[in-house]
Each structure stands twice: as C-alpha cells, then as structure tokens.
PDB file of N, CA and C in Angstrom:
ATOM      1  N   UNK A   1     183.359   0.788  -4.806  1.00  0.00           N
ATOM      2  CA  UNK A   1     184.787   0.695  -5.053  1.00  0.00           C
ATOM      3  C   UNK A   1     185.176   1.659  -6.167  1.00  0.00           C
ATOM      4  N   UNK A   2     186.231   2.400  -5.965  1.00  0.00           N
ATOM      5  CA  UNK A   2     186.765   3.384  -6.899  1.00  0.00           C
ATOM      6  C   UNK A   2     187.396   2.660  -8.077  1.00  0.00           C
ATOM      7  N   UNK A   3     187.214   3.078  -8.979  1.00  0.00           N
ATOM      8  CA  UNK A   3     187.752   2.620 -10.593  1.00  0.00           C
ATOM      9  C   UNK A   3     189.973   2.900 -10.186  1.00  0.00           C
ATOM     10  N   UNK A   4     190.457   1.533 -11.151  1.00  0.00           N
ATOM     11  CA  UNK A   4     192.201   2.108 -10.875  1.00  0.00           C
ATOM     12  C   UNK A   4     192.477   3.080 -11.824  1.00  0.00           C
ATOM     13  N   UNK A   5     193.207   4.092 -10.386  1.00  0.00           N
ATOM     14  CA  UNK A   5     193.974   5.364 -11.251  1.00  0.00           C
ATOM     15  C   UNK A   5     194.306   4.728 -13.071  1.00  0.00           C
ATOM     16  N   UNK A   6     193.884   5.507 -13.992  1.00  0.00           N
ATOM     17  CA  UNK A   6     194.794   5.576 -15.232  1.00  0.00           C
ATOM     18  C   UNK A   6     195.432   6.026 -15.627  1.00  0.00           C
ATOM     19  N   UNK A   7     196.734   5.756 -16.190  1.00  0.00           N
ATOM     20  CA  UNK A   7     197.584   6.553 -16.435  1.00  0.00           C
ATOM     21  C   UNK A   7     198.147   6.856 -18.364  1.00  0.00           C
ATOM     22  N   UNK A   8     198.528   7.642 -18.539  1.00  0.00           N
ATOM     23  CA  UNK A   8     198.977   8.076 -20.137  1.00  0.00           C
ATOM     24  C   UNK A   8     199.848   8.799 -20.090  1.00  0.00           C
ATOM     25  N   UNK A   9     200.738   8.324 -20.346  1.00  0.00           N
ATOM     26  CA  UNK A   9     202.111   8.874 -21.361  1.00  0.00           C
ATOM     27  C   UNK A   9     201.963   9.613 -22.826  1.00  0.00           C
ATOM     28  N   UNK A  10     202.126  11.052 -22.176  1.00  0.00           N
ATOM     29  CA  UNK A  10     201.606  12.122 -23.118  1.00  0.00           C
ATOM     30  C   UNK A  10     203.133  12.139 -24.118  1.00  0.00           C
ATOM     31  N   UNK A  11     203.390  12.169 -25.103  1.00  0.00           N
ATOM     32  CA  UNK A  11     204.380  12.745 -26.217  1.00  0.00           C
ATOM     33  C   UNK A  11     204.720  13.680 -26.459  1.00  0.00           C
ATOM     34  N   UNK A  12     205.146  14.468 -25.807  1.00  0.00           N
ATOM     35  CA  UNK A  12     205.122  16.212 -26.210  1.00  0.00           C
ATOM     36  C   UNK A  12     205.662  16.495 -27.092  1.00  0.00           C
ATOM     37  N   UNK A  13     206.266  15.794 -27.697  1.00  0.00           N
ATOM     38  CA  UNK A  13     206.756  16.150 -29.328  1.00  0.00           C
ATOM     39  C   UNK A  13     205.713  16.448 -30.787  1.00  0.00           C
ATOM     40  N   UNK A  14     204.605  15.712 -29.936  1.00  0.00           N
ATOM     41  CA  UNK A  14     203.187  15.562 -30.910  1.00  0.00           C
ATOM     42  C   UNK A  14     202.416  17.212 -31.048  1.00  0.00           C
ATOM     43  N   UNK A  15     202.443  17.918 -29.808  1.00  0.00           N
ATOM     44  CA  UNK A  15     202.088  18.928 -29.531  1.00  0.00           C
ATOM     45  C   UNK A  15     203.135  20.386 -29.999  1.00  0.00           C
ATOM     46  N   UNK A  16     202.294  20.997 -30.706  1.00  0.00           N
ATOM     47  CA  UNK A  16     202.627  22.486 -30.465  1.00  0.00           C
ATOM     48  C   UNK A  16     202.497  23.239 -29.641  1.00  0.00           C
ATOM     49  N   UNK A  17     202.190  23.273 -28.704  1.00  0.00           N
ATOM     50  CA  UNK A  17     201.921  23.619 -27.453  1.00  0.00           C
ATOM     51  C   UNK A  17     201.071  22.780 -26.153  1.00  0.00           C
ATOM     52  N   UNK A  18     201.507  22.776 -24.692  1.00  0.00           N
ATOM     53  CA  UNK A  18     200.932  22.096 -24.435  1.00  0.00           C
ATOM     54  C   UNK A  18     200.473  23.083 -22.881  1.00  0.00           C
ATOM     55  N   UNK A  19     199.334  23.311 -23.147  1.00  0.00           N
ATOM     56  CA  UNK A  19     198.208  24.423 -22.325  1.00  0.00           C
ATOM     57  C   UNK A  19     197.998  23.862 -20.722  1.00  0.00           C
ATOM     58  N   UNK A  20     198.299  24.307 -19.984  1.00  0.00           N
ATOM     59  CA  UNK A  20     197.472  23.362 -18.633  1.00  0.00           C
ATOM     60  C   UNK A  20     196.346  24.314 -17.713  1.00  0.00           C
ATOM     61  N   UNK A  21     195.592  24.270 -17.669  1.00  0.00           N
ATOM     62  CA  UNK A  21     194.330  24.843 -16.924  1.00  0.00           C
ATOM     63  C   UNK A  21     193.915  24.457 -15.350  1.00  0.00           C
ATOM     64  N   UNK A  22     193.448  24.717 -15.109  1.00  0.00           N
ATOM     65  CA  UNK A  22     193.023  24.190 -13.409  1.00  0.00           C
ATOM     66  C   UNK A  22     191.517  25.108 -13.201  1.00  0.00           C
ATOM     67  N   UNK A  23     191.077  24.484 -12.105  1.00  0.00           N
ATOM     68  CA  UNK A  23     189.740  25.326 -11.785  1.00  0.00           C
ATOM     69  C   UNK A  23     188.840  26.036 -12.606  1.00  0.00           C
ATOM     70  N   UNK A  24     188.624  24.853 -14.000  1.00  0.00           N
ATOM     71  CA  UNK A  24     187.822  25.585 -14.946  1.00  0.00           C
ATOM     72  C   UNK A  24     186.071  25.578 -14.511  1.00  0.00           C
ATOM     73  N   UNK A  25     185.580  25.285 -13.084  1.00  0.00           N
ATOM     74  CA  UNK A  25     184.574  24.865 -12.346  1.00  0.00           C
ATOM     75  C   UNK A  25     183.515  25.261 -12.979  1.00  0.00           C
ATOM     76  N   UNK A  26     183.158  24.846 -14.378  1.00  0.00           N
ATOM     77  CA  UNK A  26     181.675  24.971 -15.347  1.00  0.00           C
ATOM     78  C   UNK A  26     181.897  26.131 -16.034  1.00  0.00           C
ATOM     79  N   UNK A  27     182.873  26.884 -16.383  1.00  0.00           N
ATOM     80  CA  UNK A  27     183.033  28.292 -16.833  1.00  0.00           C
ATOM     81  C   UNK A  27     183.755  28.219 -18.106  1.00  0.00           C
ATOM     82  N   UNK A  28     182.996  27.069 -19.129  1.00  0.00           N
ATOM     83  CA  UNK A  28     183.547  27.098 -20.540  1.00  0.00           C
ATOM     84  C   UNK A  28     183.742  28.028 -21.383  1.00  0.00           C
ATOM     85  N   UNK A  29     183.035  29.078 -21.373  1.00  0.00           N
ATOM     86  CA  UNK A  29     183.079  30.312 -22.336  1.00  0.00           C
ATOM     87  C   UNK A  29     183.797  30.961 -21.864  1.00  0.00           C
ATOM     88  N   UNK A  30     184.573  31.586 -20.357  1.00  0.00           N
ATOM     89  CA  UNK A  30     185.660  31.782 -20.296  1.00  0.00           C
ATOM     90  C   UNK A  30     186.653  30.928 -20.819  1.00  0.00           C
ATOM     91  N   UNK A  31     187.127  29.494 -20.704  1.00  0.00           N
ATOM     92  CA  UNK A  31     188.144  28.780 -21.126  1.00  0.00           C
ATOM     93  C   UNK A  31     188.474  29.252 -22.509  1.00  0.00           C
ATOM     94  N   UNK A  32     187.144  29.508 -22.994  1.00  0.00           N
ATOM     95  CA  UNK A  32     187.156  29.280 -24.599  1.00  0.00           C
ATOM     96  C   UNK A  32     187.972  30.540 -25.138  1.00  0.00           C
ATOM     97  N   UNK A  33     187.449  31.746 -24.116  1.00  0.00           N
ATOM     98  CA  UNK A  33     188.021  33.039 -25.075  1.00  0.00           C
ATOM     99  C   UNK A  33     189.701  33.154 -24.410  1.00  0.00           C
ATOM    100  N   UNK A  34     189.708  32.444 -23.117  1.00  0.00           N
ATOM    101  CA  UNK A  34     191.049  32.652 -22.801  1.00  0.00           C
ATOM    102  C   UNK A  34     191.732  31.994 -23.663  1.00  0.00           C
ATOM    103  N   UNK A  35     191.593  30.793 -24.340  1.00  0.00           N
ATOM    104  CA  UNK A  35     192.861  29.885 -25.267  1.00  0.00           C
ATOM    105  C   UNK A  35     192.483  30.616 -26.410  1.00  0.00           C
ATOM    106  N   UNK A  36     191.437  31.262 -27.063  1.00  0.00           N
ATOM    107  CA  UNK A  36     191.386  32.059 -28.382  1.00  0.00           C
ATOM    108  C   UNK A  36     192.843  33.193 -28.309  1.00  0.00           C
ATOM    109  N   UNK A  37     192.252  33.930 -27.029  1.00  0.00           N
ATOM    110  CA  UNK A  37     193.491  34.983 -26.580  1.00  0.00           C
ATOM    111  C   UNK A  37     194.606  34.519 -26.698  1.00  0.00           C
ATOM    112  N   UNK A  38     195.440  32.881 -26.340  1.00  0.00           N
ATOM    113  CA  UNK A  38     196.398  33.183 -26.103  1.00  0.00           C
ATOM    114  C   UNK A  38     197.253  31.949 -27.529  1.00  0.00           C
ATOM    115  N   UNK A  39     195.862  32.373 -28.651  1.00  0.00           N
ATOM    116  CA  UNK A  39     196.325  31.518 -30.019  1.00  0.00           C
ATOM    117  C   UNK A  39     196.397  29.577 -30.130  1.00  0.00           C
ATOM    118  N   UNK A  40     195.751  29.391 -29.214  1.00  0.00           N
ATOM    119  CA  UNK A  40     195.423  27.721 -29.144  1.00  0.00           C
ATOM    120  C   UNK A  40     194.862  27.221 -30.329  1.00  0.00           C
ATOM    121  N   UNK A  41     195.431  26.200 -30.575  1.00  0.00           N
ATOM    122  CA  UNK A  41     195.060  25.431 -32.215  1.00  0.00           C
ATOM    123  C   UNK A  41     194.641  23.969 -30.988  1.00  0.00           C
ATOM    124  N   UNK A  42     193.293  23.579 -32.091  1.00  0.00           N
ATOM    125  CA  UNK A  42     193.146  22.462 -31.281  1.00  0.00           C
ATOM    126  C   UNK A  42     193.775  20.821 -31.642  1.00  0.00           C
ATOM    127  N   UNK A  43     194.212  21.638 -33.653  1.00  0.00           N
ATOM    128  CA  UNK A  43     194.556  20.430 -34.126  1.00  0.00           C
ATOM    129  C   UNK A  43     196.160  20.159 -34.040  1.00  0.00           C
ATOM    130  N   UNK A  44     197.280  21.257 -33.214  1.00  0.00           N
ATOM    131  CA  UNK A  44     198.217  21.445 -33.029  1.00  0.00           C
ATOM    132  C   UNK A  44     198.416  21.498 -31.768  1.00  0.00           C
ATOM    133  N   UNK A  45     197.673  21.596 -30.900  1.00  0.00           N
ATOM    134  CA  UNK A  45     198.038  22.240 -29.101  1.00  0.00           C
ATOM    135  C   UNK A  45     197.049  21.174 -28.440  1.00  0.00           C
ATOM    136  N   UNK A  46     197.899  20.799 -27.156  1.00  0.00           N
ATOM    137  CA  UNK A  46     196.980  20.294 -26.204  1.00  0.00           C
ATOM    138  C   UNK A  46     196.705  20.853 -25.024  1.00  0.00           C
ATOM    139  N   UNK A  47     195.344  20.831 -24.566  1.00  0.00           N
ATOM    140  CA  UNK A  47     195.357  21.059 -23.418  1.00  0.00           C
ATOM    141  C   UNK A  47     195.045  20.221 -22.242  1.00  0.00           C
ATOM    142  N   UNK A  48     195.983  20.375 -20.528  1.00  0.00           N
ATOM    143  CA  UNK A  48     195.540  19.076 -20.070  1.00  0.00           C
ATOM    144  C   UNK A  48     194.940  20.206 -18.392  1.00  0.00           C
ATOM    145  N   UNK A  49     193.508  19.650 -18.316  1.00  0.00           N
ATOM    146  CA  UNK A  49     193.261  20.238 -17.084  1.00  0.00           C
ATOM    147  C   UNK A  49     193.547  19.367 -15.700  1.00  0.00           C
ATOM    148  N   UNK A  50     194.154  20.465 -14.718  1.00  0.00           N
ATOM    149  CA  UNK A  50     194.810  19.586 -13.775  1.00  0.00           C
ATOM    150  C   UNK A  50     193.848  19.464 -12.403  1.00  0.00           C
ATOM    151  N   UNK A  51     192.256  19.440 -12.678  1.00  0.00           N
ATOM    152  CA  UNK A  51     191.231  19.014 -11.276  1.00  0.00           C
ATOM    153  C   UNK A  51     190.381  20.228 -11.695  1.00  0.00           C
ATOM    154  N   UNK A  52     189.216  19.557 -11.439  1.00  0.00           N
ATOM    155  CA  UNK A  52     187.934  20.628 -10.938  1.00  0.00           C
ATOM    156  C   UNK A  52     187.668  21.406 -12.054  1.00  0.00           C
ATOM    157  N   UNK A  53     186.963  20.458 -12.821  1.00  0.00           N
ATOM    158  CA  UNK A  53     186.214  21.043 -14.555  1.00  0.00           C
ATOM    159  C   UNK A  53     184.337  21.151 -14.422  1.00  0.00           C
ATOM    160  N   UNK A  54     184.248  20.546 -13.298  1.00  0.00           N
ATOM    161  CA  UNK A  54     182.934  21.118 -12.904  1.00  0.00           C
ATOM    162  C   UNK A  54     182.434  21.798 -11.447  1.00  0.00           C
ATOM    163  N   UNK A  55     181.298  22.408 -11.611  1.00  0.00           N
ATOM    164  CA  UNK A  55     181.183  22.637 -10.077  1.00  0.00           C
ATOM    165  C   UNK A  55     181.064  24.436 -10.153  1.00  0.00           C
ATOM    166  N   UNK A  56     179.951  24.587  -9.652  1.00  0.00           N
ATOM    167  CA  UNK A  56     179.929  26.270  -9.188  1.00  0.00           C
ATOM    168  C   UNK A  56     179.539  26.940 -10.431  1.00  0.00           C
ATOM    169  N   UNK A  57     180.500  27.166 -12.139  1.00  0.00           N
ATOM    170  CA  UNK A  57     180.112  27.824 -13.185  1.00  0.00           C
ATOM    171  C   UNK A  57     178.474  27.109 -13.555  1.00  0.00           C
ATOM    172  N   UNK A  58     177.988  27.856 -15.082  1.00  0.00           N
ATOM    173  CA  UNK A  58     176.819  27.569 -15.295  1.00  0.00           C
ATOM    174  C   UNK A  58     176.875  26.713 -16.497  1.00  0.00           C
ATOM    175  N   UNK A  59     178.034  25.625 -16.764  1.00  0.00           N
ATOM    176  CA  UNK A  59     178.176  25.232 -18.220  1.00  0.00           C
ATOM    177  C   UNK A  59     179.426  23.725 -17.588  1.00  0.00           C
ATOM    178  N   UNK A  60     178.945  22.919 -16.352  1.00  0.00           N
ATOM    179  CA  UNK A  60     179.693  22.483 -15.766  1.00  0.00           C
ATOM    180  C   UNK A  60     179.523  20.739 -16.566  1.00  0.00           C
ATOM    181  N   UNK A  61     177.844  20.739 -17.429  1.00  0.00           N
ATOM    182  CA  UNK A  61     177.958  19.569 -18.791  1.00  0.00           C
ATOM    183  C   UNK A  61     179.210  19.838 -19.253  1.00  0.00           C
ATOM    184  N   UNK A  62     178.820  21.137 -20.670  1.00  0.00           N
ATOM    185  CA  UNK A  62     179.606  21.312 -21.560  1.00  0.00           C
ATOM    186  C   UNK A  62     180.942  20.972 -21.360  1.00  0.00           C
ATOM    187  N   UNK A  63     181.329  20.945 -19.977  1.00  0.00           N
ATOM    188  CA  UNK A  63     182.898  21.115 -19.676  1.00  0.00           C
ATOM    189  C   UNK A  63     183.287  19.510 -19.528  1.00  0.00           C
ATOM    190  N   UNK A  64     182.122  18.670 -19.096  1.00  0.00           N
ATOM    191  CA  UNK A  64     182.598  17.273 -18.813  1.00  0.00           C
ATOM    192  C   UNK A  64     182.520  16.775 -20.426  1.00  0.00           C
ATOM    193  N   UNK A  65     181.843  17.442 -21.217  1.00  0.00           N
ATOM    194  CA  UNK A  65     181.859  17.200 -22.826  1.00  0.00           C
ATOM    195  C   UNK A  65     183.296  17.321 -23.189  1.00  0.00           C
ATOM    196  N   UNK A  66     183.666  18.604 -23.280  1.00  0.00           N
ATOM    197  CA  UNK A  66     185.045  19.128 -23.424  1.00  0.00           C
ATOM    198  C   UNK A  66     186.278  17.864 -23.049  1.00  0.00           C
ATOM    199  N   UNK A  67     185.645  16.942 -22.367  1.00  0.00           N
ATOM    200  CA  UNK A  67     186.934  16.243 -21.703  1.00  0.00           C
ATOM    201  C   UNK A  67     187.069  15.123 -23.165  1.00  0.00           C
ATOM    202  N   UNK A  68     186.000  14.732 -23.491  1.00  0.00           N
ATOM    203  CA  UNK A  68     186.053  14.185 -24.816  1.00  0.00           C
ATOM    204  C   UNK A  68     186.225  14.233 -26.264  1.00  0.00           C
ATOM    205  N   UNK A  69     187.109  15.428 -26.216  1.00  0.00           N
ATOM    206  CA  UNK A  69     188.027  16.263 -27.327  1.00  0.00           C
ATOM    207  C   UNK A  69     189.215  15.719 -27.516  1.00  0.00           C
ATOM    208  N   UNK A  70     189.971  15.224 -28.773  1.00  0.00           N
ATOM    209  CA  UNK A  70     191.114  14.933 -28.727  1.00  0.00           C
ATOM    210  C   UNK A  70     192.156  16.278 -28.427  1.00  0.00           C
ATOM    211  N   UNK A  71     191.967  16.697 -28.006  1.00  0.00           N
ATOM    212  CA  UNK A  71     192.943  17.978 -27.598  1.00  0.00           C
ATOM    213  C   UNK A  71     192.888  18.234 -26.205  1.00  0.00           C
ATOM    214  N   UNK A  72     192.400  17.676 -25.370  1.00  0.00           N
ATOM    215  CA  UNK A  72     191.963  17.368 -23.809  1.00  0.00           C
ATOM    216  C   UNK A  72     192.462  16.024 -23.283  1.00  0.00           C
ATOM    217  N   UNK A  73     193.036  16.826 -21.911  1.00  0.00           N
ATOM    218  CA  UNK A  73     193.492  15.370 -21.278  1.00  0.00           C
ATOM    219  C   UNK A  73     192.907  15.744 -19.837  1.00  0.00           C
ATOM    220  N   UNK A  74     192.944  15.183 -18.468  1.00  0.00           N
ATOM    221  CA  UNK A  74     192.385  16.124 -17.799  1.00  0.00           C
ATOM    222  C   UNK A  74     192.962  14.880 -16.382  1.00  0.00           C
ATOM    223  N   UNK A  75     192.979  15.587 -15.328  1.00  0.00           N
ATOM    224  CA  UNK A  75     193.463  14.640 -13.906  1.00  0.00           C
ATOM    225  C   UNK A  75     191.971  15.010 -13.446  1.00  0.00           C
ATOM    226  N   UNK A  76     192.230  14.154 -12.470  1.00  0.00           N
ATOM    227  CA  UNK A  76     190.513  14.200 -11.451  1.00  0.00           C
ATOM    228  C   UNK A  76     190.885  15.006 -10.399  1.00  0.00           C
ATOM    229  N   UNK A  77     189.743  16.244 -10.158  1.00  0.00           N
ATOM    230  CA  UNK A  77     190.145  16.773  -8.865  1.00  0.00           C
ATOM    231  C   UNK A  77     189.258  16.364  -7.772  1.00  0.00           C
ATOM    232  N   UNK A  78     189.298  17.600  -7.172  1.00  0.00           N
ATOM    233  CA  UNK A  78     188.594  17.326  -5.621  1.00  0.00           C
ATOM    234  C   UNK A  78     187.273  17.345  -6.148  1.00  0.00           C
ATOM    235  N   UNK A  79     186.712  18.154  -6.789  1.00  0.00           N
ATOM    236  CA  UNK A  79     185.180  18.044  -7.326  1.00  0.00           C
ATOM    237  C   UNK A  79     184.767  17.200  -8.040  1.00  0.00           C
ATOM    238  N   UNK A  80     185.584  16.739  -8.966  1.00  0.00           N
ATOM    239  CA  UNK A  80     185.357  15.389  -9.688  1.00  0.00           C
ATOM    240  C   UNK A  80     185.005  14.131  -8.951  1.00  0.00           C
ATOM    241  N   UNK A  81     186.095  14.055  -7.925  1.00  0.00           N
ATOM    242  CA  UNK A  81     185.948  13.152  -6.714  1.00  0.00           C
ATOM    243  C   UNK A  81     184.402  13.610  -5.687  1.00  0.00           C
ATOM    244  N   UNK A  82     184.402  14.360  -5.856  1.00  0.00           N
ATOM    245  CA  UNK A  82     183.100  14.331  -4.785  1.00  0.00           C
ATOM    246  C   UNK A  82     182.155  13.873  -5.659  1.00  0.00           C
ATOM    247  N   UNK A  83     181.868  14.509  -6.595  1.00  0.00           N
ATOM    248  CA  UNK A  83     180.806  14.056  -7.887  1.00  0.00           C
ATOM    249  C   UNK A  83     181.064  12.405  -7.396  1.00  0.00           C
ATOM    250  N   UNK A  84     181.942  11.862  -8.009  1.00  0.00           N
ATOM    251  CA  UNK A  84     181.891  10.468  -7.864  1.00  0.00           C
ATOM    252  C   UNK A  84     181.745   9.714  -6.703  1.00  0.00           C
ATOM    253  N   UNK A  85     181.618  10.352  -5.243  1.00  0.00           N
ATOM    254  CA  UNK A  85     181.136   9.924  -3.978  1.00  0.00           C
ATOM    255  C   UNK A  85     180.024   9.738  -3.668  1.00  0.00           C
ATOM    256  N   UNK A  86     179.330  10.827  -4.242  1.00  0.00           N
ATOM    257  CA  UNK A  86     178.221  11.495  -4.562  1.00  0.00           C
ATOM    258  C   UNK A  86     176.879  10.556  -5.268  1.00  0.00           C
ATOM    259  N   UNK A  87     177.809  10.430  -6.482  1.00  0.00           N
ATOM    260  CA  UNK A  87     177.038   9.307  -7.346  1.00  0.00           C
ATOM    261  C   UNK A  87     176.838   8.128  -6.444  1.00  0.00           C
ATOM    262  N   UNK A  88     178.184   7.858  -6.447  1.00  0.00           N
ATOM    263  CA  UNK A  88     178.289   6.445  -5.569  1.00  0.00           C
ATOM    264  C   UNK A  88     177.198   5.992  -4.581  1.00  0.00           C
ATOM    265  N   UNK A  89     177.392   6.598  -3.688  1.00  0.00           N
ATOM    266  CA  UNK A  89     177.160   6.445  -2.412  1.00  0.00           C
ATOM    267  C   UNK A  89     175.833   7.069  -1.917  1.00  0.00           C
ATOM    268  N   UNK A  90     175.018   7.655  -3.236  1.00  0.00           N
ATOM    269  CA  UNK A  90     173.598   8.504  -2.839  1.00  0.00           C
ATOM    270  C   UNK A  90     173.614   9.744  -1.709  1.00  0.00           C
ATOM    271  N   UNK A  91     174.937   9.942  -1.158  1.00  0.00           N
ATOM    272  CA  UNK A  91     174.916  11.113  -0.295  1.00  0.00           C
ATOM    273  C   UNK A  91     175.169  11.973  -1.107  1.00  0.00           C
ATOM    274  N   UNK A  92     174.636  13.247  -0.842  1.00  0.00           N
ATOM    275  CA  UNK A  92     174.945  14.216  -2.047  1.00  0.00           C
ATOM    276  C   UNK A  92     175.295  15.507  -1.154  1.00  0.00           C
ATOM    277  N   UNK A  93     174.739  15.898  -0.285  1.00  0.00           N
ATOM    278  CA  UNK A  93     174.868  17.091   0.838  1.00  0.00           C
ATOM    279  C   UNK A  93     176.461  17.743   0.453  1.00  0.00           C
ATOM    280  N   UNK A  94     177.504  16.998   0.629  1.00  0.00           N
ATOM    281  CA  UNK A  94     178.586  17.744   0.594  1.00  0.00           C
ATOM    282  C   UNK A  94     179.030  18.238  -0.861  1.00  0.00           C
ATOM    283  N   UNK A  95     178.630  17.067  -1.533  1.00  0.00           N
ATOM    284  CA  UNK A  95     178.414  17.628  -3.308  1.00  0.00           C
ATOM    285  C   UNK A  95     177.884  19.008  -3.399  1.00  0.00           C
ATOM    286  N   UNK A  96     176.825  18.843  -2.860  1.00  0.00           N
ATOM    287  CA  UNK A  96     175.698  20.247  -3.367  1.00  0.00           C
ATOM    288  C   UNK A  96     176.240  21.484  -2.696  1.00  0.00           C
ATOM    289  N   UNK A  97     176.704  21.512  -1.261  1.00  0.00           N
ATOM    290  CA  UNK A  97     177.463  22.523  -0.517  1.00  0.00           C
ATOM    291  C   UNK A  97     178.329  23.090  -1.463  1.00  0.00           C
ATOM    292  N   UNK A  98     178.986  22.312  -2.271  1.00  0.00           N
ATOM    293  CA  UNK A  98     180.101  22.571  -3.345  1.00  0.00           C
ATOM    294  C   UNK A  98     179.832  22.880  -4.143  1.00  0.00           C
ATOM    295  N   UNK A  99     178.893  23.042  -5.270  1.00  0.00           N
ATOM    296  CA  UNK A  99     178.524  23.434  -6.612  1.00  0.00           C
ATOM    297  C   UNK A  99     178.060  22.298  -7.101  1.00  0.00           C
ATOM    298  N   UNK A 100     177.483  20.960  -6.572  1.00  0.00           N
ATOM    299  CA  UNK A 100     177.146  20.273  -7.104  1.00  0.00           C
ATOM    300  C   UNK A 100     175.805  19.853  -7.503  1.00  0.00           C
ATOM    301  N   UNK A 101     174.869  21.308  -7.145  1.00  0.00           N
ATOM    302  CA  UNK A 101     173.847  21.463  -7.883  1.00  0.00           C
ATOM    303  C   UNK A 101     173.315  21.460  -9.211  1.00  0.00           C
ATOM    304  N   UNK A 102     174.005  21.747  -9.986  1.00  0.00           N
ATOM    305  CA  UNK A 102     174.020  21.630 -11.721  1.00  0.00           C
ATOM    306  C   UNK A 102     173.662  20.541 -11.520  1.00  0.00           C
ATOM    307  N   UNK A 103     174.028  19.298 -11.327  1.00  0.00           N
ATOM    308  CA  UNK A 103     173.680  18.322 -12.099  1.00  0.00           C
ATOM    309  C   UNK A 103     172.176  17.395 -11.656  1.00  0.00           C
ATOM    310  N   UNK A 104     171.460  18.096 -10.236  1.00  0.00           N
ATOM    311  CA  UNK A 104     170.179  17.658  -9.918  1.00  0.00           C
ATOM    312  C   UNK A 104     169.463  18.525 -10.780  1.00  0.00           C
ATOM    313  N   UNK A 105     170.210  19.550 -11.894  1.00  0.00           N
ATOM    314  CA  UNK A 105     168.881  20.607 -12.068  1.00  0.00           C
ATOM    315  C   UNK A 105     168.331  20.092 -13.462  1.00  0.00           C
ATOM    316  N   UNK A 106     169.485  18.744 -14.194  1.00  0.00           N
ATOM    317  CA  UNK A 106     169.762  18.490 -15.535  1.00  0.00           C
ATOM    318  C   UNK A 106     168.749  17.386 -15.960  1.00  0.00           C
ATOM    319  N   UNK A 107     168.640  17.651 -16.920  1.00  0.00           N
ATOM    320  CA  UNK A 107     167.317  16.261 -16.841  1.00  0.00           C
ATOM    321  C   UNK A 107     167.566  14.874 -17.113  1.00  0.00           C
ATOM    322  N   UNK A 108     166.671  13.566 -16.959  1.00  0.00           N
ATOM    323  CA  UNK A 108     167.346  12.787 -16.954  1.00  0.00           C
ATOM    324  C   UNK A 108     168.757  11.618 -17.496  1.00  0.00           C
ATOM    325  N   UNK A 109     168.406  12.149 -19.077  1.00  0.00           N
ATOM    326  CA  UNK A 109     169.184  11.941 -19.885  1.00  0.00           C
ATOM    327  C   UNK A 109     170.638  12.668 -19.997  1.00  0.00           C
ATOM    328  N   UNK A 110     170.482  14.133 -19.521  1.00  0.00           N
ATOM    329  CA  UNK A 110     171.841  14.867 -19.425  1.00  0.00           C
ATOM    330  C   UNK A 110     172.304  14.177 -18.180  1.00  0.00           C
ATOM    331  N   UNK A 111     171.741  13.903 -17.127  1.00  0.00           N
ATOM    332  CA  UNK A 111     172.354  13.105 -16.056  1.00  0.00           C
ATOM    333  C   UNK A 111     173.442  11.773 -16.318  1.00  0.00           C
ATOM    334  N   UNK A 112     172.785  11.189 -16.949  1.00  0.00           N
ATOM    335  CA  UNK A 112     173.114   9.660 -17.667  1.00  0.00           C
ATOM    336  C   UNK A 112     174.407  10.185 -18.235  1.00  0.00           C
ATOM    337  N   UNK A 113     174.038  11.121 -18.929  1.00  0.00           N
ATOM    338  CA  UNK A 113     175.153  11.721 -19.913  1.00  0.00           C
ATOM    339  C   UNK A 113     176.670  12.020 -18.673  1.00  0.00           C
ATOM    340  N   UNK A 114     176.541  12.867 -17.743  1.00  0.00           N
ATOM    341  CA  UNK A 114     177.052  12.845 -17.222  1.00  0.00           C
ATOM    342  C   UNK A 114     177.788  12.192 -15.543  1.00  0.00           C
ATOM    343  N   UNK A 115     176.947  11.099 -16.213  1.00  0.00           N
ATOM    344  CA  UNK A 115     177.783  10.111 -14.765  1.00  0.00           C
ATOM    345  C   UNK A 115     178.795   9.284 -15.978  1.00  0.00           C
TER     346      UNK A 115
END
C-alpha cells in the first residue's frame, strides 16, 4: 500500500527566491554549479524539485540526501515512484531499464539509507 500524498503549504514570503528544478536524475554537481551560477543562497532561497532526483546520473544517493536540506522541498516523480514499486514489490526489471541500477550497486547500509 502506497503511503498518503503529503501536502505543505510553502510561504513564499519566507524565501528570497524560490528555484524549481526538474530532472535532476543523480547529476548533483551539475545542480550545484547551476544554482552557484545563478546566485542561490541556501539560507535565503528555496529550492523545490518537481520529480525525478534520481535515476541515470552517477550521484543519484547524494541527491536523495539533498532532499533533507532545509532549503529543499521536492514532489515525487515517475522515478521516485518506480523506485518505490520497485522496493515494494521486489520487481525491479522496469526500475533497472530506467536508471535504477545505482542503487543495487550501493552497499548495504547506503541501501537502508536510501529506501
């Protein structure tokens, strides 16, 4: 059984800027130099990614780390959702077709980490 949607009522008055990203699929060190580039404060700016923070790049942990930043908000995408089918349900085939190799390659504890 799937966990209920959650929802948050963001304040945008709190924010100096408020960043939205998509398809950051494991490719943190790009994210990183793109918000350097475009002057992102983390203790002033938020950013909220809108699906698919892992999958395919080579840093697709670091990025489910990233979600646990107070400057991160993030929606579930299609890859997120498969991940969690995935987990679920011990089928993994359509996961892995997708980039969902990273996380059989991680050892056991980074696994844990990331379910």
């Amino acid at each position: 059984k799937q966990p209920a949607p959650v929802y948050q009522r963001i304040a945008g008055h709190q924010w100096r800027h408020i960043w939205l990203s998509g398809d950051i699929h494991g490719c943190l060190e790009q994210l990183r130099r793109k918000l350097w580039h475009c002057g992102f404060d983390p203790w002033r700016d938020l950013l909220i990614s809108v699906g698919d923070v892992i999958d395919r790049g080579p840093q697709s942990l670091r990025c489910l780390q990233l979600l646990e930043q107070h400057w991160v908000r993030a929606v579930r995408g299609n890859h997120e959702q498969m991940a969690m089918d995935a987990l679920a349900s011990q089928q993994m085939s359509l996961w892995l077709m997708n980039g969902g190799d990273w996380f059989i390659a991680l050892a056991d504890n980074q696994q844990k980490q990331a379910k």
